[in-house]
N, C-alpha and C. Protein backbone atom coordinates (compact mmCIF):
# COMPACT_ATOMS: atom_id res chain seq x y z
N UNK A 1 277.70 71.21 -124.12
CA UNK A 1 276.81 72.12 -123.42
C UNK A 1 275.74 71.31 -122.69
N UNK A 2 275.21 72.06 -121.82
CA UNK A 2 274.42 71.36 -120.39
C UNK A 2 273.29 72.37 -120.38
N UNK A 3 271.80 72.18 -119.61
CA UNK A 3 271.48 73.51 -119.46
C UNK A 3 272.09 73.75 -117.90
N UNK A 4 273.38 73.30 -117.29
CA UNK A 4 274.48 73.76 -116.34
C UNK A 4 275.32 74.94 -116.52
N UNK A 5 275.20 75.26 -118.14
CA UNK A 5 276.08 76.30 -118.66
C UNK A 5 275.26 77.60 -118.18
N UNK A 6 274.03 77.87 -117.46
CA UNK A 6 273.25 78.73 -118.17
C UNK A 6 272.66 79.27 -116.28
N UNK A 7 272.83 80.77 -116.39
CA UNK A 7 272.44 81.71 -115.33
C UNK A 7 270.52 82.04 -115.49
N UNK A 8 269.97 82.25 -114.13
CA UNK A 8 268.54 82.70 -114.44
C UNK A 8 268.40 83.66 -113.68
N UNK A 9 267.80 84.52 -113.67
CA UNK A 9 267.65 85.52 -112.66
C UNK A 9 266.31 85.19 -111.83
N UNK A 10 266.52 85.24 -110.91
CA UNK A 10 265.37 84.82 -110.07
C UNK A 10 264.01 86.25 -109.60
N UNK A 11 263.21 85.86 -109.36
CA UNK A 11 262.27 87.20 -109.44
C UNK A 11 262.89 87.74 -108.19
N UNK A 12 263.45 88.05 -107.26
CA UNK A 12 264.41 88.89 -106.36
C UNK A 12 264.68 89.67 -107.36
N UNK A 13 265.88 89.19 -108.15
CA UNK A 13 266.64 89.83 -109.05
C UNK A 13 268.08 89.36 -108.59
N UNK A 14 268.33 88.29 -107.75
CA UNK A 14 269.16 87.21 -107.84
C UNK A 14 269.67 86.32 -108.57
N UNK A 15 270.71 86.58 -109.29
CA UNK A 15 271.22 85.73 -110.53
C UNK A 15 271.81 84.20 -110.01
N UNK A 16 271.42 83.24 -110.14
CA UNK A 16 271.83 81.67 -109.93
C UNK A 16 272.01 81.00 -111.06
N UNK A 17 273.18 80.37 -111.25
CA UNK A 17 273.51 79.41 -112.14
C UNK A 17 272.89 78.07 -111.64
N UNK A 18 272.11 77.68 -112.66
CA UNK A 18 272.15 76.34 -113.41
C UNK A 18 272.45 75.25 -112.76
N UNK A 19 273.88 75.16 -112.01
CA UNK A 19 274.43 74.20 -111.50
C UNK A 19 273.77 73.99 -110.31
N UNK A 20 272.87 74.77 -109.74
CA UNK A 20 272.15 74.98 -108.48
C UNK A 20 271.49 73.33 -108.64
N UNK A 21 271.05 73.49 -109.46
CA UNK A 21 270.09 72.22 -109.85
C UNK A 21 270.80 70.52 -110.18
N UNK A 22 271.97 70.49 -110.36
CA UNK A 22 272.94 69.52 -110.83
C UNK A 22 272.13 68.63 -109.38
N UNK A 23 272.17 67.21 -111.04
CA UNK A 23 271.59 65.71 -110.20
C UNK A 23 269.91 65.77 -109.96
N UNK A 24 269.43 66.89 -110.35
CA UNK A 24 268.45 67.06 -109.81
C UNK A 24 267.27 66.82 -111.52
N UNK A 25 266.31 66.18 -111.07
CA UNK A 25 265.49 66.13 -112.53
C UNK A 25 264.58 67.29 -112.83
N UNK A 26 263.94 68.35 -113.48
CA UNK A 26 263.89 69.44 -113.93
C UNK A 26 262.69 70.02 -114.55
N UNK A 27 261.70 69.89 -114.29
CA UNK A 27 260.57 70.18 -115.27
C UNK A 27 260.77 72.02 -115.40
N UNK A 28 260.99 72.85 -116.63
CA UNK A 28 260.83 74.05 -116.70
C UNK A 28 260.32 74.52 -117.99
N UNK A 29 259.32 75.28 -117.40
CA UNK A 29 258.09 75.76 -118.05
C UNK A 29 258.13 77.57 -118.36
N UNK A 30 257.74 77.91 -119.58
CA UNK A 30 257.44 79.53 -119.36
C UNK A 30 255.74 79.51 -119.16
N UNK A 31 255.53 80.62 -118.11
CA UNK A 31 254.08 80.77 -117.30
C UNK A 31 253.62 82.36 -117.77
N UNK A 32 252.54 82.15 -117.53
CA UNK A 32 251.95 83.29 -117.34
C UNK A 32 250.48 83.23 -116.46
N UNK A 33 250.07 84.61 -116.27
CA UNK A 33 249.68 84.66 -115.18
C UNK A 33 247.94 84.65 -115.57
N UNK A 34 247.73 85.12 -116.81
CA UNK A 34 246.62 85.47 -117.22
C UNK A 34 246.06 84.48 -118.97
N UNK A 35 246.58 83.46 -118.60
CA UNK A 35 246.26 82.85 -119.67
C UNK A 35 245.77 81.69 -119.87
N UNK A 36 244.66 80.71 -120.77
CA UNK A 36 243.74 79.30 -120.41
C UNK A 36 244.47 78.30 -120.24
N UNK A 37 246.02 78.81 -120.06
CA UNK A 37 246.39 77.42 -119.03
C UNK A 37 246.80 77.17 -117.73
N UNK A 38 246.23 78.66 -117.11
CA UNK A 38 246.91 78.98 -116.52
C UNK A 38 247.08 77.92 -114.87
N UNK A 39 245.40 77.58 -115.29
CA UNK A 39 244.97 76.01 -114.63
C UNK A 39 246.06 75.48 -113.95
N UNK A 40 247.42 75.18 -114.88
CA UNK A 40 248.22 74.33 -114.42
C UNK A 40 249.63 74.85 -113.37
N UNK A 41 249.17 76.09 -113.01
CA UNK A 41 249.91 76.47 -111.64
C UNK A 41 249.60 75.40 -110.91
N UNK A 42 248.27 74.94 -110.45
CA UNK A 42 247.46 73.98 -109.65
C UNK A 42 248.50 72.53 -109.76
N UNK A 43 247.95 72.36 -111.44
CA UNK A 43 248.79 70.54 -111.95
C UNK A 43 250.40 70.80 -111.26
N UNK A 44 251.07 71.57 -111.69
CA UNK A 44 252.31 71.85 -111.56
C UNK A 44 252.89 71.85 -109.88
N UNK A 45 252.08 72.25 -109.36
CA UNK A 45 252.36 72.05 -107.59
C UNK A 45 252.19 70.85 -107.37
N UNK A 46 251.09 70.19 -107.30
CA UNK A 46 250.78 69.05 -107.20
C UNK A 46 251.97 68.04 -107.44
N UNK A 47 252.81 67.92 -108.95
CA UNK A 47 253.48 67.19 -109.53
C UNK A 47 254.43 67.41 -108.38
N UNK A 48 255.18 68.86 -107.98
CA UNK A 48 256.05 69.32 -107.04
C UNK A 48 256.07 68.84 -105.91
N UNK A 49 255.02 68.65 -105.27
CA UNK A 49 255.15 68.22 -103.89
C UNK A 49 254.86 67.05 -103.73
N UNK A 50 254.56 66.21 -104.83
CA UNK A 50 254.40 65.01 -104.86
C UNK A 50 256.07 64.05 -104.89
N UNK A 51 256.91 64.94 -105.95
CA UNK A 51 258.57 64.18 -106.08
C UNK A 51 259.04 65.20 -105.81
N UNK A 52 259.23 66.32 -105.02
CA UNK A 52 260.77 66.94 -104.78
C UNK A 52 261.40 66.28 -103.67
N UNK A 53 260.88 65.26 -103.04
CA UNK A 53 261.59 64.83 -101.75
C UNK A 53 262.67 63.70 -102.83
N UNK A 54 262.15 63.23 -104.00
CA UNK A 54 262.72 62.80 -105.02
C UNK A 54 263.69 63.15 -105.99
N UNK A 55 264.46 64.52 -105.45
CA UNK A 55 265.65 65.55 -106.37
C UNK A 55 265.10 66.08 -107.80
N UNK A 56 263.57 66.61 -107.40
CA UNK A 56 262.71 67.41 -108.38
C UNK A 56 262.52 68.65 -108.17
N UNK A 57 262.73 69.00 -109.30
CA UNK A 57 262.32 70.36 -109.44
C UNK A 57 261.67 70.89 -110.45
N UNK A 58 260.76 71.80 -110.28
CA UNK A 58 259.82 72.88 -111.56
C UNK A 58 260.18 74.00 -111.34
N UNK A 59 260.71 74.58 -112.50
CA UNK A 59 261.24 76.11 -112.87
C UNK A 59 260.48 76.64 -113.49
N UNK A 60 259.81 77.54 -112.89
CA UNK A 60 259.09 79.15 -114.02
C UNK A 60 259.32 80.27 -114.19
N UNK A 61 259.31 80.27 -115.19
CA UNK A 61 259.82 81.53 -116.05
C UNK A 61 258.50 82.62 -116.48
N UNK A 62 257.86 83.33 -116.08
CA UNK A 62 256.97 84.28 -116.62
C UNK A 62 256.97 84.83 -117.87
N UNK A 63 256.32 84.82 -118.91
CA UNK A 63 256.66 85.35 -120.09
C UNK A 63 255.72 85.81 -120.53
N UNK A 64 255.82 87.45 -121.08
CA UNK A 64 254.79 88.20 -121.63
C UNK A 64 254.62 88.18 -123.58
N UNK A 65 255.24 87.36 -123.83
CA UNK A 65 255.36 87.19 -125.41
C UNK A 65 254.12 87.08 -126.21
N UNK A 66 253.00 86.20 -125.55
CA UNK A 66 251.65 85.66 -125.81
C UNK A 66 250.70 85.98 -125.38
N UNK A 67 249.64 87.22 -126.46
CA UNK A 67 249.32 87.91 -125.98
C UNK A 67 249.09 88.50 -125.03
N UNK A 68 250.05 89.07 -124.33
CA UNK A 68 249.87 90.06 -123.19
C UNK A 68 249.18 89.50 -122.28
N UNK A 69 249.91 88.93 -121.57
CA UNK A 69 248.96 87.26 -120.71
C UNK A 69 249.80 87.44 -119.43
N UNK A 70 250.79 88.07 -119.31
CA UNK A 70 251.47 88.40 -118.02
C UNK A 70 252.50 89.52 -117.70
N UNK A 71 251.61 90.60 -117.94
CA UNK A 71 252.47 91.91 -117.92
C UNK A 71 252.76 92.59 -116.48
N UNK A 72 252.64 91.76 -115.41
CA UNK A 72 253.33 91.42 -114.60
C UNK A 72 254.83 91.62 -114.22
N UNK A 73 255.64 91.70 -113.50
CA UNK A 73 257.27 91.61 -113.67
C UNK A 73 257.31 90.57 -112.51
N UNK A 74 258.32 89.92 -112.94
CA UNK A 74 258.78 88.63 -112.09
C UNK A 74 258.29 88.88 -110.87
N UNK A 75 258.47 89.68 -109.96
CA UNK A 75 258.11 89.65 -108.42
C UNK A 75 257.12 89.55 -108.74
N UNK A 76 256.37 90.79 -109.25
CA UNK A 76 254.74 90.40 -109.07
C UNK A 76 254.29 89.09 -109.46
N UNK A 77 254.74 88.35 -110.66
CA UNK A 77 254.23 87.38 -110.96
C UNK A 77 253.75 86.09 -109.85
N UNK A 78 255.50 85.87 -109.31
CA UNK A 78 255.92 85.08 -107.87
C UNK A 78 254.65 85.41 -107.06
N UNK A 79 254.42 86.74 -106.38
CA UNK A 79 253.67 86.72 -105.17
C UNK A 79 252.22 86.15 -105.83
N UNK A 80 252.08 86.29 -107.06
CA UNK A 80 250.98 86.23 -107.50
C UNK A 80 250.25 84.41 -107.51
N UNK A 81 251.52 83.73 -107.99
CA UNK A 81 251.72 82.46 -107.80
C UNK A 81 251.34 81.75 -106.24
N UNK A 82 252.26 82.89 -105.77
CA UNK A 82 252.02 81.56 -104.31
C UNK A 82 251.02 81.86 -103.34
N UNK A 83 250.28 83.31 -103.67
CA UNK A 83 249.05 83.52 -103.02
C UNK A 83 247.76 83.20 -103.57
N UNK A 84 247.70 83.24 -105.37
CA UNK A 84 246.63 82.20 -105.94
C UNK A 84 246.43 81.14 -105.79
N UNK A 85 248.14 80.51 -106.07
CA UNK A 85 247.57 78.82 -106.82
C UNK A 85 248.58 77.94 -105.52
N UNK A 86 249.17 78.96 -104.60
CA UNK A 86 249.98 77.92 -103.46
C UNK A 86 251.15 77.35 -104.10
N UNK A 87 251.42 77.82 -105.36
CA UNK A 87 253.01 77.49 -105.54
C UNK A 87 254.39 77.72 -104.97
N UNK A 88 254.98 76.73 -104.50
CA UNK A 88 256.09 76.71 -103.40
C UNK A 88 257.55 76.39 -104.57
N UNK A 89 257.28 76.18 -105.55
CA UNK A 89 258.33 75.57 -106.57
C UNK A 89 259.06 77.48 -106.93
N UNK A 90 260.26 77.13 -107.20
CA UNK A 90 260.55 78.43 -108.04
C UNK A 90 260.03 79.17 -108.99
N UNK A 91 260.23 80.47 -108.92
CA UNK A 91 259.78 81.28 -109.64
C UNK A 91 260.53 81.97 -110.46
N UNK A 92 261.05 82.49 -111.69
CA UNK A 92 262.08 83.23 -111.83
C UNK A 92 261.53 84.86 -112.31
N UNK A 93 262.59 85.90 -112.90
CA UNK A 93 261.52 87.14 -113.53
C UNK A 93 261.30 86.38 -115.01
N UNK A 94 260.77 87.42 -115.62
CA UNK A 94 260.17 87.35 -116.84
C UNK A 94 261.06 87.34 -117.44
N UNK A 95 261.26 86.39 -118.47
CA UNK A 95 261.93 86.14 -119.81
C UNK A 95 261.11 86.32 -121.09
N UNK A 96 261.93 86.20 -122.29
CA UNK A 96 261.61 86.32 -123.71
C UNK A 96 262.00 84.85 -123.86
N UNK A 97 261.34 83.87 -124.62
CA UNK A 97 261.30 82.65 -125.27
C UNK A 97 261.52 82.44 -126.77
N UNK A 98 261.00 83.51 -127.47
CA UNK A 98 261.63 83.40 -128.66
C UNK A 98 261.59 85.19 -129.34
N UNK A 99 262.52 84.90 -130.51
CA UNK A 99 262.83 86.46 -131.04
C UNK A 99 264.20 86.72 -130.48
N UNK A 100 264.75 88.27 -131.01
CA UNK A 100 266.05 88.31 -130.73
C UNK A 100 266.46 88.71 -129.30
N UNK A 101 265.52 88.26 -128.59
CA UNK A 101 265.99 88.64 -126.93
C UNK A 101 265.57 87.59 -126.08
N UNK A 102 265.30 86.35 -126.89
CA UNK A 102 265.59 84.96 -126.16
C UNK A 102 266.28 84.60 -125.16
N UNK A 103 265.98 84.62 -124.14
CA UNK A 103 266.59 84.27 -122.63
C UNK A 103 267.55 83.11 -123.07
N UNK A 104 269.34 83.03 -122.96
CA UNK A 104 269.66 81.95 -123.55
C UNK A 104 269.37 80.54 -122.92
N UNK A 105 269.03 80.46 -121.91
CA UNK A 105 268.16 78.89 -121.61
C UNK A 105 266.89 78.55 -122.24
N UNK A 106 266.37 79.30 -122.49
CA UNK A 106 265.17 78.94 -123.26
C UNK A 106 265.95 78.52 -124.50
N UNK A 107 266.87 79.14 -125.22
CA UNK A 107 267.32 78.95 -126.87
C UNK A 107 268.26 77.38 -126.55
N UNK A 108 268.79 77.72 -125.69
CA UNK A 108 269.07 75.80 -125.47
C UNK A 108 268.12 75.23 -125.31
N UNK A 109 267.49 75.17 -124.36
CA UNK A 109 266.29 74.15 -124.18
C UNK A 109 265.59 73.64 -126.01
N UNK A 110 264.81 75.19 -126.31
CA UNK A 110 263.88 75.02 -127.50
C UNK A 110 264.70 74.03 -128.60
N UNK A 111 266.67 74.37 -128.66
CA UNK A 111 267.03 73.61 -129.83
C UNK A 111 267.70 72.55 -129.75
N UNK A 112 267.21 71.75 -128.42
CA UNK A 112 267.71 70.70 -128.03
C UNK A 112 266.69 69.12 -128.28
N UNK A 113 265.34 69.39 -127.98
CA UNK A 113 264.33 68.41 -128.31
C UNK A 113 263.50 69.36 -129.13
N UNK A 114 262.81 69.11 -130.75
CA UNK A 114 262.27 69.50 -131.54
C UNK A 114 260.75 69.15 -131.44
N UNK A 115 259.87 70.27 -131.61
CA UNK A 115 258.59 70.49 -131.71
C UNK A 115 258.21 69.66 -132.35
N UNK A 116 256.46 68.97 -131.23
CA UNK A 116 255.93 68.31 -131.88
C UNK A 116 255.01 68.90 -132.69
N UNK A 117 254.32 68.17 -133.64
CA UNK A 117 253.26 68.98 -134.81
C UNK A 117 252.07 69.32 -133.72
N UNK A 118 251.47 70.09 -133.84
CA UNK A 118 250.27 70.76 -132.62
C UNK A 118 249.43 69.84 -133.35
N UNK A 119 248.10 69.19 -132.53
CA UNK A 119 247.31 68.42 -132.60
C UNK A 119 246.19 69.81 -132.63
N UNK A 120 245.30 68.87 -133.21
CA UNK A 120 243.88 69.93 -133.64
C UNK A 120 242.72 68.76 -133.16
N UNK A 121 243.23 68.19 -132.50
CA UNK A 121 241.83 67.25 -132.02
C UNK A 121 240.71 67.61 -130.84
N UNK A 122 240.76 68.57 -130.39
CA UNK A 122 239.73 69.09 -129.58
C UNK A 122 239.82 70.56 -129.88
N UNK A 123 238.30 71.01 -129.46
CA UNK A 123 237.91 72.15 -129.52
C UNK A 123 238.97 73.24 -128.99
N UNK A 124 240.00 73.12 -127.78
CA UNK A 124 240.58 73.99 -127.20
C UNK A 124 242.49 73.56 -127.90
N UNK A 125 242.55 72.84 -128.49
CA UNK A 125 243.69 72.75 -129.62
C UNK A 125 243.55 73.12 -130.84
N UNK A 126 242.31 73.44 -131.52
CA UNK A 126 242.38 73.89 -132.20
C UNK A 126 241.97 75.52 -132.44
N UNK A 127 241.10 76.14 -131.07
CA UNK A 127 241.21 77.29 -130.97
C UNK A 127 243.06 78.08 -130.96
N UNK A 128 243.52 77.28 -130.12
CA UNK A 128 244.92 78.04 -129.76
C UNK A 128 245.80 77.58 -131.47
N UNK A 129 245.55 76.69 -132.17
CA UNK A 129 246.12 76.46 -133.34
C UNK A 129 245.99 77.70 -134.27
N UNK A 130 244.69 78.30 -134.01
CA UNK A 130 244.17 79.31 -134.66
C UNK A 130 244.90 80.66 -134.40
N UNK A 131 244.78 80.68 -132.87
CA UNK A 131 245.34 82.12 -132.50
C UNK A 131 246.60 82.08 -132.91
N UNK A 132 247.29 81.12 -132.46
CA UNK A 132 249.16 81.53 -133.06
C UNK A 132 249.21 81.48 -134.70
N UNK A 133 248.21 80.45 -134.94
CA UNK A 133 248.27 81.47 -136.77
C UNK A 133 247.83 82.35 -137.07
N UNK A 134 247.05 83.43 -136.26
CA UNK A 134 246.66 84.18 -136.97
C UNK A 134 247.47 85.48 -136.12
N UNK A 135 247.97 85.48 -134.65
CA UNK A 135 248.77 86.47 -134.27
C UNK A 135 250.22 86.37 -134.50
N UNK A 136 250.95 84.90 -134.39
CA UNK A 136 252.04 84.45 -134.24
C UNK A 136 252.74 83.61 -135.19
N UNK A 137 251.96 83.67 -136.66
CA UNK A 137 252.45 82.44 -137.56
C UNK A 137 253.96 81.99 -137.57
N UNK A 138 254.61 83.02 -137.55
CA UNK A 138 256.25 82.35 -136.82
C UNK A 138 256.50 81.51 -135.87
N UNK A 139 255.75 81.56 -134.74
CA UNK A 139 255.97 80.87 -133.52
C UNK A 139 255.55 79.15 -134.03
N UNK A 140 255.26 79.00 -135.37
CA UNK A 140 254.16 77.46 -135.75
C UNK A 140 255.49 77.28 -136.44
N UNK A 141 256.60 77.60 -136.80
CA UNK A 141 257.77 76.73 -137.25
C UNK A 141 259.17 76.65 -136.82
N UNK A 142 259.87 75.85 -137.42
CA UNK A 142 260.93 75.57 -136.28
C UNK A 142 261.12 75.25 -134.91
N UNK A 143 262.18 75.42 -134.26
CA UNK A 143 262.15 75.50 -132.59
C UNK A 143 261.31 76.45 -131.75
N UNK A 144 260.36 77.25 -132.13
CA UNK A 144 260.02 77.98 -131.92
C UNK A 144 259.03 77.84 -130.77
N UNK A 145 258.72 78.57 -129.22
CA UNK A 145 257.92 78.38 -128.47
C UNK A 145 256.79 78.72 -128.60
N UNK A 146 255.53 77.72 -128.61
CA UNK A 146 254.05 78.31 -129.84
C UNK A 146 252.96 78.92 -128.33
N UNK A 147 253.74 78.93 -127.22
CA UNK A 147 252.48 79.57 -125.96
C UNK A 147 253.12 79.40 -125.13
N UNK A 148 252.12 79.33 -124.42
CA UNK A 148 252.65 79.48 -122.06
C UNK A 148 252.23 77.93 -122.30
N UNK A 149 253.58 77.90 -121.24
CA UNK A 149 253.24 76.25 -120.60
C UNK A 149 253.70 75.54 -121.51
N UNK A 150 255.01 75.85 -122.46
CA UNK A 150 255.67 74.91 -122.78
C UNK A 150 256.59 73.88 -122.10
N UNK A 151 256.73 72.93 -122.08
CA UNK A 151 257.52 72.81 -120.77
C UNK A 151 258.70 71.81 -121.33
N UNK A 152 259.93 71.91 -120.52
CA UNK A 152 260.98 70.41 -121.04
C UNK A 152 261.48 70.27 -119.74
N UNK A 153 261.32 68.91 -120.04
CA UNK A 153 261.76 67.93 -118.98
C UNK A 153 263.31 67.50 -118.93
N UNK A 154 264.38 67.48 -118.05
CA UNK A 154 265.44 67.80 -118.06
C UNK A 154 265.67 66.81 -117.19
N UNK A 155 266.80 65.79 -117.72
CA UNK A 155 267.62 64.71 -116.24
C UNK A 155 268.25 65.31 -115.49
N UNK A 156 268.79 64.43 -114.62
CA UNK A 156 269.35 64.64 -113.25
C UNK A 156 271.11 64.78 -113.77
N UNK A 157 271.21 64.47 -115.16
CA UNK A 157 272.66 64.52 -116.06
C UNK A 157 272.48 66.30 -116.67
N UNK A 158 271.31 67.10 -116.65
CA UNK A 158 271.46 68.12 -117.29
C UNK A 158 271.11 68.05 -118.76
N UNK A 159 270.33 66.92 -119.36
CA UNK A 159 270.22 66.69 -120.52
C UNK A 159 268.63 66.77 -120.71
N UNK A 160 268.29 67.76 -121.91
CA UNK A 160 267.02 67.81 -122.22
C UNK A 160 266.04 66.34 -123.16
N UNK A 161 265.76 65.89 -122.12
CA UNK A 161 264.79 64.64 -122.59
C UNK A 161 263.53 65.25 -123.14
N UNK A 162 262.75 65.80 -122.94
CA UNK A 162 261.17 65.58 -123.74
C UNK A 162 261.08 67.32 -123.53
N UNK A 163 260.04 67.72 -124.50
CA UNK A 163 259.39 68.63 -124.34
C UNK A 163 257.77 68.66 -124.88
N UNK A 164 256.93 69.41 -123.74
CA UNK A 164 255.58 69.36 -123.87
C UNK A 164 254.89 70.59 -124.13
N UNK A 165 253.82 70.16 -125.14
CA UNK A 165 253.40 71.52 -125.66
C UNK A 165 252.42 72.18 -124.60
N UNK A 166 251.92 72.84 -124.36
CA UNK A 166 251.07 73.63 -123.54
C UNK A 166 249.58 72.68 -123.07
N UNK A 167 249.14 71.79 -124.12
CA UNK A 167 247.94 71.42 -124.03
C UNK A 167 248.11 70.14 -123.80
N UNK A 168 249.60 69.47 -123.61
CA UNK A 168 249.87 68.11 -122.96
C UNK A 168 249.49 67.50 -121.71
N UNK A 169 249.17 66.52 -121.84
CA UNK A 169 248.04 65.80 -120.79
C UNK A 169 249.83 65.93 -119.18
N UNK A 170 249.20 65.84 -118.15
CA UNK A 170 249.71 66.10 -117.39
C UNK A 170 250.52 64.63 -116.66
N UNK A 171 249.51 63.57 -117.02
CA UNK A 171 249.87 62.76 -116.56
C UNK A 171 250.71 61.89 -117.63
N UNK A 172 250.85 62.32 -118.84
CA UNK A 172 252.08 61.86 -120.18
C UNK A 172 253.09 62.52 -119.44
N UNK A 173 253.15 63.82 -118.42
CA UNK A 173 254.31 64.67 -118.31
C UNK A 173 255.03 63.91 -116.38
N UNK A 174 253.74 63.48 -116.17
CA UNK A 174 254.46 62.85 -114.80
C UNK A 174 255.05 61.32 -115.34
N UNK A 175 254.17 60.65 -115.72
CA UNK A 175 254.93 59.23 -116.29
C UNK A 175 256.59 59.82 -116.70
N UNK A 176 256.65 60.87 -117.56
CA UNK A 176 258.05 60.65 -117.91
C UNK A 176 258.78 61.19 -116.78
N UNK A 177 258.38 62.19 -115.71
CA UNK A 177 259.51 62.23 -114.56
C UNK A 177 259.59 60.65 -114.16
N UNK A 178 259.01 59.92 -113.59
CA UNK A 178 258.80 58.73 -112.83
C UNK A 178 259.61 57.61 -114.35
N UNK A 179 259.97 58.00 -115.17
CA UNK A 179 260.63 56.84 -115.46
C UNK A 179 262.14 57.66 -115.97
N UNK A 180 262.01 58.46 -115.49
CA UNK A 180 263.91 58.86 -114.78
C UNK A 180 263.89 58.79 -113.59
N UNK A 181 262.85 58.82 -112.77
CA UNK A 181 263.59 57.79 -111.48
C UNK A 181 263.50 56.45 -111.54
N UNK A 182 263.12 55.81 -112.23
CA UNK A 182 263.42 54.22 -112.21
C UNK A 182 264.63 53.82 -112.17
């Protein structure tokens, strides 16, 4: 298995396989529209228009799972994206990330590279440490997606290399595109 095996629906409501992307390196993230990271629509373009002339790409997925942070539906989300934050990268509709209606790319992705332990070293890691234990204590074990802006980084082979937790420094997340293009 590849994440090549795997269809997304695009916020149209245009279904595209996977293979769209073959050769191509992959950053894909679940977003939302209303939430403290949301900051990184901004980081996330930036990274985009910096390497897609480089066979890059960033995939988002909208997801209302965490607290009610993007109740939105895919279109809206999209227009919402590229008239806020100037995002030109794809958009897809809203998915589920974890529970029994897990979008199955997300359930590949999540059980392909395993969660790192959440760091509690600043004030805003350990607030969000708090909230998913105290709304989401499931989401703190296993493969499980613990917020918005999880993201995994995917080769140009279709193979899930790294995944980053929501509060991962941006420039740990560009170093590792830039050393799959080396």
């Amino acid at each position: 298995m590849s994440v090549y095996n795997y269809l997304a629906k695009k916020a149209n409501g245009d279904i595209l396989s996977m293979q769209t992307y073959r050769g191509k390196v992959m950053l894909i993230t679940n977003t939302a529209s209303q939430c403290q990271f949301t900051y990184q629509y901004e980081d996330l373009q930036k990274l985009y228009a910096k390497y897609a002339a480089h066979d890059f790409e960033i995939l988002s997925f909208p997801c209302d799972q965490f607290g009610n942070q993007n109740p939105e539906s895919g279109a809206q989300s999209a227009a919402q994206c590229m008239g806020q934050f100037g995002v030109t990268y794809p958009i897809f509709d809203k998915v589920q990330v974890n529970g029994e209606m897990t979008h199955p790319l997300f359930n590949y992705l999540k059980h392909e590279v395993d969660a790192q332990p959440m760091s509690k070293d600043t004030m805003q890691q350990k607030l969000l440490y708090h909230r998913i234990e105290e709304q989401y204590p499931d989401y703190l074990l296993g493969h499980n997606i613990r917020w918005n802006f999880t993201k995994f980084l995917v080769d140009q082979h279709g193979k899930v290399i790294a995944r980053f937790e929501p509060d991962a420094s941006m420039l740990d997340i560009e170093n590792a595109i830039q050393q799959l293009f080396a």
